[in-house]
Structure formats: structure tokens, C-alpha cells
C-alpha atoms as a PDB file:
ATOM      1  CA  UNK A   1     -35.793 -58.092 204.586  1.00  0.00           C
ATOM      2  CA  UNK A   2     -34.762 -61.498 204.606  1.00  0.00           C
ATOM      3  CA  UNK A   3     -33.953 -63.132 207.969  1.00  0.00           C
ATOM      4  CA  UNK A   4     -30.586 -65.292 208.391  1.00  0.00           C
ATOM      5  CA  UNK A   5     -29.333 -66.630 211.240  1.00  0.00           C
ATOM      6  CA  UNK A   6     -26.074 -68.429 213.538  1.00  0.00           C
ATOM      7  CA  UNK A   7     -25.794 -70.786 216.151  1.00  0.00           C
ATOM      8  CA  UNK A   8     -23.246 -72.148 217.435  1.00  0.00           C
ATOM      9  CA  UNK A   9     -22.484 -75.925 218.405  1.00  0.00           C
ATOM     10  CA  UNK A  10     -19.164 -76.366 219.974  1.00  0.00           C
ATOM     11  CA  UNK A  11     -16.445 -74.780 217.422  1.00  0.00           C
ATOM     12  CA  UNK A  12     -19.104 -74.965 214.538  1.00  0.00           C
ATOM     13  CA  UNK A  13     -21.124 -72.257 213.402  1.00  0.00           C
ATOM     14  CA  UNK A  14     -23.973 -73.214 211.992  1.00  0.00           C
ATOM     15  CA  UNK A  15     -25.853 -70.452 209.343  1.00  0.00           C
ATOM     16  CA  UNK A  16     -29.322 -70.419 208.533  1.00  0.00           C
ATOM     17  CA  UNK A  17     -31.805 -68.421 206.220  1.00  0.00           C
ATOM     18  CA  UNK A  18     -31.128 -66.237 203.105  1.00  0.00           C
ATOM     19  CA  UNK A  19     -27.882 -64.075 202.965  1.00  0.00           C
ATOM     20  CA  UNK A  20     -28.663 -60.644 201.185  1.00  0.00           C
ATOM     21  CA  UNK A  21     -27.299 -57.272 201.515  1.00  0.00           C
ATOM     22  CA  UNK A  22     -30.013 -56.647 204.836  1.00  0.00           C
ATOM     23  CA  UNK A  23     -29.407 -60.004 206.991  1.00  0.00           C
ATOM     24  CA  UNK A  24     -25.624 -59.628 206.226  1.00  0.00           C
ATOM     25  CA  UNK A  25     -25.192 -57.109 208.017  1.00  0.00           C
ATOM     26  CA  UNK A  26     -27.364 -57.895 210.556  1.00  0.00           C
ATOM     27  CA  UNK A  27     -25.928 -61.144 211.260  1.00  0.00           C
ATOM     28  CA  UNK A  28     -22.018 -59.853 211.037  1.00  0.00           C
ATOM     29  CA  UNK A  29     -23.395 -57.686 214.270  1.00  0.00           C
ATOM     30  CA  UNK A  30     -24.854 -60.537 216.124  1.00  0.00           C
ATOM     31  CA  UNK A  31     -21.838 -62.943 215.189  1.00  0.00           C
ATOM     32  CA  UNK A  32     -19.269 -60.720 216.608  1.00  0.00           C
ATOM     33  CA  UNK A  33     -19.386 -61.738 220.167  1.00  0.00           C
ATOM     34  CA  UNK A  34     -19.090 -65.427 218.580  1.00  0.00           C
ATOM     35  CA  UNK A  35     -15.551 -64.581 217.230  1.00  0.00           C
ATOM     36  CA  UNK A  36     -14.334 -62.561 221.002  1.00  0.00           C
ATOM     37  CA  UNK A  37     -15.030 -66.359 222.677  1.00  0.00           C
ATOM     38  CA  UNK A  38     -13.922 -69.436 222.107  1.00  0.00           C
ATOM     39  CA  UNK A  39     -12.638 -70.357 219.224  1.00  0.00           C
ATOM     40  CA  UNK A  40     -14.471 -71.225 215.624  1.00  0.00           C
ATOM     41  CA  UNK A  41     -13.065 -73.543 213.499  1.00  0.00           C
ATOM     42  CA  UNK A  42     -15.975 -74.321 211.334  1.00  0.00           C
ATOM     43  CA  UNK A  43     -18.975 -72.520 209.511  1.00  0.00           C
ATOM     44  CA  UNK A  44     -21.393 -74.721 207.936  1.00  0.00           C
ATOM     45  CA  UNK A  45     -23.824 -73.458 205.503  1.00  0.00           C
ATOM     46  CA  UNK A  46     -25.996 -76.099 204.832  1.00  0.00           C
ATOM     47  CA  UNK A  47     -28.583 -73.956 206.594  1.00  0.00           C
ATOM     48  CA  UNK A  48     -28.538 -71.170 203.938  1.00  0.00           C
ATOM     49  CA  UNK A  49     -31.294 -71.347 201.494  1.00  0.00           C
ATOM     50  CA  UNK A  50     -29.885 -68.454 198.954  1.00  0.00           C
ATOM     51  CA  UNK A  51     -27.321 -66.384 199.113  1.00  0.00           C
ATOM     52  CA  UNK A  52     -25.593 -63.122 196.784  1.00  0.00           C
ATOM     53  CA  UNK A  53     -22.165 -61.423 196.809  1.00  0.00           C
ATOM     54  CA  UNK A  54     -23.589 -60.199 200.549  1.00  0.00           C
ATOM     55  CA  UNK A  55     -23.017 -63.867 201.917  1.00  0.00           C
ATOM     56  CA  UNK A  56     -19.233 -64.193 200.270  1.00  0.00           C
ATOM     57  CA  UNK A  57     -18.205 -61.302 201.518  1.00  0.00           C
ATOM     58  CA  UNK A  58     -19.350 -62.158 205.007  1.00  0.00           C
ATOM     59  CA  UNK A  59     -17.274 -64.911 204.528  1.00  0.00           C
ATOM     60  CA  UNK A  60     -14.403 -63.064 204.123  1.00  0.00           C
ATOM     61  CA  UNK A  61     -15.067 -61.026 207.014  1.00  0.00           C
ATOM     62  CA  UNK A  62     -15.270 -64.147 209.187  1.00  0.00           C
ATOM     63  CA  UNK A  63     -12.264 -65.569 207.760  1.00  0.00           C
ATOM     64  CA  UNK A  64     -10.321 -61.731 209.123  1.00  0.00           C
ATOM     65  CA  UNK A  65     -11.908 -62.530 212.131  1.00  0.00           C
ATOM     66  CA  UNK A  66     -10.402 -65.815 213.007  1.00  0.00           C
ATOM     67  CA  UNK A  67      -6.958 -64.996 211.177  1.00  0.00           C
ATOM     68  CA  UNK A  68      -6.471 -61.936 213.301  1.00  0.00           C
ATOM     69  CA  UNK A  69      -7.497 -64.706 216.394  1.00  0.00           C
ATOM     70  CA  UNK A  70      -5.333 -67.211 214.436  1.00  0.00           C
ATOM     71  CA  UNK A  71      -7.886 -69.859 214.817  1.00  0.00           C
ATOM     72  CA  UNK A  72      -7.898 -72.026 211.575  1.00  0.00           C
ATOM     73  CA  UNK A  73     -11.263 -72.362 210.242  1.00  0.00           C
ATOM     74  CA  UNK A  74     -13.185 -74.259 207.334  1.00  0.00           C
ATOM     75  CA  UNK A  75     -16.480 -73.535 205.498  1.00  0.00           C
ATOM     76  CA  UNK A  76     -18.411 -76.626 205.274  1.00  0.00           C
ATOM     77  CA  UNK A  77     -21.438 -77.401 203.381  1.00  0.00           C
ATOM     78  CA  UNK A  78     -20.819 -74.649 201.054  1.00  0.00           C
ATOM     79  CA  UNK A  79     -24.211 -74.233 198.688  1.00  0.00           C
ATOM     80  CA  UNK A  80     -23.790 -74.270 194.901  1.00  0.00           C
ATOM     81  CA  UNK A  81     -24.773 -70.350 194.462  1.00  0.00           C
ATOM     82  CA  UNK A  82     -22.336 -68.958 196.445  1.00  0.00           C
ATOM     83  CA  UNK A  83     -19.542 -71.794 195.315  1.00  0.00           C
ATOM     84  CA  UNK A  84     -20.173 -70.312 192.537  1.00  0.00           C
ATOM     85  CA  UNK A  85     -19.729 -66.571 193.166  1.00  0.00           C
ATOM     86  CA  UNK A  86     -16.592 -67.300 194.816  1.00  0.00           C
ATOM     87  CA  UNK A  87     -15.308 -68.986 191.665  1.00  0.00           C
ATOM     88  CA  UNK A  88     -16.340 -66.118 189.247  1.00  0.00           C
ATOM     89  CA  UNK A  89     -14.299 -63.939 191.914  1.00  0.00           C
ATOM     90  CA  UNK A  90     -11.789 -65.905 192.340  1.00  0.00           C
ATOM     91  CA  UNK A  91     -11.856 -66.328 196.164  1.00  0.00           C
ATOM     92  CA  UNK A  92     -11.452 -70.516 195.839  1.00  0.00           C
ATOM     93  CA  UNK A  93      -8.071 -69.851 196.853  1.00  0.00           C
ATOM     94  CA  UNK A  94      -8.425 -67.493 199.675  1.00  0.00           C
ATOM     95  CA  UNK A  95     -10.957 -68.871 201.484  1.00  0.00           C
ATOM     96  CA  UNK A  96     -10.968 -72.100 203.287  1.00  0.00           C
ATOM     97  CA  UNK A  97     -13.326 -74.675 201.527  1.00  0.00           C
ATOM     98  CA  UNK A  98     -13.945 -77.790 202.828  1.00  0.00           C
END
């Protein structure tokens, strides 16, 4: 299994490792607490090494998580592979790139 991880800095959450099908779901669990605090109004993933379809679609289940908060938020730092499974899905216009 490949290990991925979040911290937090302030509004910013920061995401480290490799985001497959495994660490997905393992870091959606440990992230939820993050999106019941204070607000998040950034994800950078300059920390993520590689990423598949797994990683977008976490994504997308932060982005429901701060809409239903109605924070704004912005992914930052977003690495070429999954920039470029959101394009062949055609989720450049759903989801908040910075």
C-alpha cells in the first residue's frame, strides 16, 4: 500500500506521498476531522509524488466538503499527472485550480 499523507498549516492543507486507490481512502478518513474545524481554503499538492483517478476524486470529495461548509477553497501546486486526469475528465471546470 502506498502511504499519503495531510497536514495542516493554518487554512492550507498540505498533501504528501502517493495517492492510489489504498491511501485514498485512508487519508479521506483521517482528513475528515480537518473539514468539521476551521476552515480550509487551500490544498497544496506539491507534496504528492504520483497520483491516479483515486487522488482526483478525493479532490472532489474535498471540494463537497468545503461547499457544503461554504468555505471557498483552491488546489495549489497541482502535479502534471493528475492535471492531466482532470483534463481528460473534464473536471478543469469544476474544480478550483489555482
Amino acid at each position: 500500500m502506498a502511504e499519503a499523507s495531510a497536514e495542516r498549516d493554518g487554512d492550507t492543507l498540505h498533501v504528501q506521498g502517493e495517492l492510489d486507490f489504498d491511501s485514498v481512502a485512508h487519508l479521506w478518513e483521517t482528513t475528515g476531522s480537518l473539514f468539521r474545524a476551521e476552515p480550509i481554503h487551500r490544498i497544496d499538492l506539491s507534496g504528492v509524488q504520483r497520483s491516479n483517478s483515486a487522488g482526483v476524486a478525493l479532490m472532489v470529495a474535498w471540494l463537497r466538503q468545503a461547499r457544503h461548509r461554504q468555505w471557498p477553497l483552491a488546489f495549489v501546486n497541482i502535479p502534471d499527472q493528475m492535471r492531466a486526469i482532470i483534463e481528460v475528465a473534464e473536471l478543469e471546470t469544476v474544480l478550483p485550480l489555482a
